[in-house]
C-alpha atoms as a PDB file:
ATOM      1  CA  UNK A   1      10.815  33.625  20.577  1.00  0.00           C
ATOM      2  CA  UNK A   2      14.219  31.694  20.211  1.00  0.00           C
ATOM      3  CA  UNK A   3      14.044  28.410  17.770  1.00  0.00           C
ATOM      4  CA  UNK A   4      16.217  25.453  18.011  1.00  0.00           C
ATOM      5  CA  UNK A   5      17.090  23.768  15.301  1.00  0.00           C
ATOM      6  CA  UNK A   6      18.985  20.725  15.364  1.00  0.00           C
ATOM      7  CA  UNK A   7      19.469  17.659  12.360  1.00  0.00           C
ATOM      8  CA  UNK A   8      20.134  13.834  12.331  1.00  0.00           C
ATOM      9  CA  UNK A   9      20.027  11.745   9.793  1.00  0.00           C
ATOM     10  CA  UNK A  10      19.349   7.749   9.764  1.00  0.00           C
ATOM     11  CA  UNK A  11      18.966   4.992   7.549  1.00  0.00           C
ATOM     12  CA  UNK A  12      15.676   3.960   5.929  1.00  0.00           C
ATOM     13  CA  UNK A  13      15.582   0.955   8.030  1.00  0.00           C
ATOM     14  CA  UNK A  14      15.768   2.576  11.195  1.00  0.00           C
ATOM     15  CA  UNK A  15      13.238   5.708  10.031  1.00  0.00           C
ATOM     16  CA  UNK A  16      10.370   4.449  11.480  1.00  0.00           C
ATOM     17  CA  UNK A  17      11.705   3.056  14.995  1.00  0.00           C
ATOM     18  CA  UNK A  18      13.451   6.778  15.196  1.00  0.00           C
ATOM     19  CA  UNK A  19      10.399   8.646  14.292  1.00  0.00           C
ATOM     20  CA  UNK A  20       8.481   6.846  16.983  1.00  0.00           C
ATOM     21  CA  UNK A  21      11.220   7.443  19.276  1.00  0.00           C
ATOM     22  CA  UNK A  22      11.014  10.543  19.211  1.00  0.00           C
ATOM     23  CA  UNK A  23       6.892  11.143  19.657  1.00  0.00           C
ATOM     24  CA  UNK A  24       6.548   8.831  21.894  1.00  0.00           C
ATOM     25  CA  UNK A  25       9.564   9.536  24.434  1.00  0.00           C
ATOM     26  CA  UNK A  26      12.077  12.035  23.155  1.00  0.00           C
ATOM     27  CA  UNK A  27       9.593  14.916  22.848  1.00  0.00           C
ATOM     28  CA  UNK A  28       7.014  14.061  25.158  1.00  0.00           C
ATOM     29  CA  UNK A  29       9.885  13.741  27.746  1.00  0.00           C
ATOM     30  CA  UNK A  30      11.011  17.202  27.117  1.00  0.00           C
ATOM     31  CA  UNK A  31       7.525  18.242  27.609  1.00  0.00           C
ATOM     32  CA  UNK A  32       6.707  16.512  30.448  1.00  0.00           C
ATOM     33  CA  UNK A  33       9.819  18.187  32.056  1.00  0.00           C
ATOM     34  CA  UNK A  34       7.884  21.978  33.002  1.00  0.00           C
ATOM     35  CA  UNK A  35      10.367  24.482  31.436  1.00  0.00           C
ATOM     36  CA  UNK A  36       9.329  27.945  31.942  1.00  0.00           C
ATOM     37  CA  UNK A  37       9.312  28.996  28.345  1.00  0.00           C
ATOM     38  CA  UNK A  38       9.669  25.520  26.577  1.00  0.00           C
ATOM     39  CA  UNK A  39       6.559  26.039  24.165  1.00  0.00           C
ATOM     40  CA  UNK A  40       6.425  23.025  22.077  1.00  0.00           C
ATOM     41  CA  UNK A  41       8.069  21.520  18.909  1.00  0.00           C
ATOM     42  CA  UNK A  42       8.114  21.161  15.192  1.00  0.00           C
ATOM     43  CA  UNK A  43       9.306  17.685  14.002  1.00  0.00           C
ATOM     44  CA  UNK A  44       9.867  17.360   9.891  1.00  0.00           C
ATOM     45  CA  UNK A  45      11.527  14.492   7.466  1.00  0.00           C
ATOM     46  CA  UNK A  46      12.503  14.569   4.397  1.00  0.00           C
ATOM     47  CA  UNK A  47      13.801  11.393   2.444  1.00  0.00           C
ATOM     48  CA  UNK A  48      17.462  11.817   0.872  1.00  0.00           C
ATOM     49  CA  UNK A  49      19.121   9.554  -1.154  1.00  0.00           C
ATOM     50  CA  UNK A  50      20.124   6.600   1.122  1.00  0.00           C
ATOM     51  CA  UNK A  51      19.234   7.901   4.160  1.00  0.00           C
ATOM     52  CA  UNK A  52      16.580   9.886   6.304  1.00  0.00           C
ATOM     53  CA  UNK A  53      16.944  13.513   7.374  1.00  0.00           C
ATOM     54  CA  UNK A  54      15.193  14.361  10.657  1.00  0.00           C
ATOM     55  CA  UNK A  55      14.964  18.003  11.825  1.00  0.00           C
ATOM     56  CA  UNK A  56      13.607  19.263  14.881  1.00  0.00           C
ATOM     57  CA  UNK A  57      12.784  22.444  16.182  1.00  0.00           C
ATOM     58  CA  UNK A  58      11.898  23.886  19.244  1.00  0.00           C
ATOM     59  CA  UNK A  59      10.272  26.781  20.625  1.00  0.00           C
ATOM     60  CA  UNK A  60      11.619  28.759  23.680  1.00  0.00           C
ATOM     61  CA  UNK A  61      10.517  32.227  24.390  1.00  0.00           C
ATOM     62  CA  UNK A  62      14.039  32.535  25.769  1.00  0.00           C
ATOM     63  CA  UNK A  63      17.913  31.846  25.895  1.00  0.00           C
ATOM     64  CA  UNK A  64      17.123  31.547  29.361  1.00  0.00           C
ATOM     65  CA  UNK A  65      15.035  28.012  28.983  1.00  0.00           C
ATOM     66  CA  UNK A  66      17.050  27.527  26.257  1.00  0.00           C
ATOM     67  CA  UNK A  67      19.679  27.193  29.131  1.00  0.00           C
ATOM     68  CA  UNK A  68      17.655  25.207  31.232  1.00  0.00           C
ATOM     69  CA  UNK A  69      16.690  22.653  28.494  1.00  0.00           C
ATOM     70  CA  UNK A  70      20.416  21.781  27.143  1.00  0.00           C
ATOM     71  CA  UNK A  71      22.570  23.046  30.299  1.00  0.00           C
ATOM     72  CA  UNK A  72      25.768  26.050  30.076  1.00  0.00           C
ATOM     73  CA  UNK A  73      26.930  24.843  26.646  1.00  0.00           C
ATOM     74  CA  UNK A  74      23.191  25.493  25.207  1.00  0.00           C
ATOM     75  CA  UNK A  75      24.900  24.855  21.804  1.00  0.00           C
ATOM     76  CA  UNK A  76      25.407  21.476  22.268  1.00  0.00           C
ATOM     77  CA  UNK A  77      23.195  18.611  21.013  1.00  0.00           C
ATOM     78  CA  UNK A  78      20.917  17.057  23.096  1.00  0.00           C
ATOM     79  CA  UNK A  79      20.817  13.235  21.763  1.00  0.00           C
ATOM     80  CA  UNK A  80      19.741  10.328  24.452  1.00  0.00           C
ATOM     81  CA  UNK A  81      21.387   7.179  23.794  1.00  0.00           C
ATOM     82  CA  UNK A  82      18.395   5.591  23.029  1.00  0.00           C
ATOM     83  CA  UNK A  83      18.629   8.157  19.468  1.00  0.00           C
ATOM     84  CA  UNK A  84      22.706   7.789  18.993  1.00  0.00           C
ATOM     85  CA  UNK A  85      21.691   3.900  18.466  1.00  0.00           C
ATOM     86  CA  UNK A  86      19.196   4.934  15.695  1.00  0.00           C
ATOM     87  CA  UNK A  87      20.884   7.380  13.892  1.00  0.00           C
ATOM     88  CA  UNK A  88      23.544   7.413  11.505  1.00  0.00           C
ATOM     89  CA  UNK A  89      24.963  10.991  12.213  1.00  0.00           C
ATOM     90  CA  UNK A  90      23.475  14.138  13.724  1.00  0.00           C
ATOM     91  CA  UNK A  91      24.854  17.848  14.035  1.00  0.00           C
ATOM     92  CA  UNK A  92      27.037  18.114  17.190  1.00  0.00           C
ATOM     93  CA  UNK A  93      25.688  21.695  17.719  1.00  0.00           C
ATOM     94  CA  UNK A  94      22.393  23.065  17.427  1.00  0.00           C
ATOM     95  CA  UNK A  95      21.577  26.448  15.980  1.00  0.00           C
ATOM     96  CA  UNK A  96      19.601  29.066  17.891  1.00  0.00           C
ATOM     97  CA  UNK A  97      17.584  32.020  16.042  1.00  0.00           C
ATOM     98  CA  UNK A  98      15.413  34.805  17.429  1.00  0.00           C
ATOM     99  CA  UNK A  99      12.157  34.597  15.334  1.00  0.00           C
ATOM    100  CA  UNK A 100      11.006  38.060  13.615  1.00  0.00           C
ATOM    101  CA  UNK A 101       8.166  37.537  12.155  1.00  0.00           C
ATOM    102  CA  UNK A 102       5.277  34.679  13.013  1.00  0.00           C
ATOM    103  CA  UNK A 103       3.097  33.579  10.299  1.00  0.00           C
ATOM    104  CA  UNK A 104       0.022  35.823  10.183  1.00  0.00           C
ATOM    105  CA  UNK A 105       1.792  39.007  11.311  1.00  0.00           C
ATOM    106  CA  UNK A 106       1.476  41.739   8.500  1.00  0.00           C
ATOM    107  CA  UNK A 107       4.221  42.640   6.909  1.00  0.00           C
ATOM    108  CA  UNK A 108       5.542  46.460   6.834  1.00  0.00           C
END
């Protein structure tokens, strides 16, 4: 299982109209969009001084739909311009890691 993880960060003001964004059409669009592979996402926030940190991360069982998700440059972040508008800053580049252990697996 592959996880991308990506940042952005917004003002306070604009929390709540990016949070909505992205359950109501950000996510639900990537869902909606059948990749083999794509299997769902984590969404968490975290208040910072004078602004609001957004992560996201996504499940893929593979580089593979990773590749079909965000194109050849799988690296690169995957903002609509609906989000830019909203957000203050965000990480260019998204980070990929291959999960080893799943919560609930025993441990050696």
């Amino acid at each position: 299982m592959i996880r991308r993880i990506w940042h952005g960060w917004t003002t306070k003001e604009n929390a709540p109209a990016y949070e909505t964004l992205l359950r109501s059409e950000i996510l639900t669009g990537i869902a909606s969009r059948g990749i083999a592979g794509y299997r769902g996402a984590h969404l968490l926030r975290r208040d910072v001084p004078d602004e609001v940190e957004f992560v996201t991360i996504l499940w893929f069982d593979s580089m593979e739909a990773v590749r079909e998700f965000a194109g050849e440059d799988y690296e690169a972040a995957v903002v609509p311009e609906k989000a830019r508008k909203l957000l203050s800053r965000f990480d260019a580049r998204s980070a990929h890691y291959e999960t080893v252990l799943e919560p609930g697996e025993n441990f050696p």
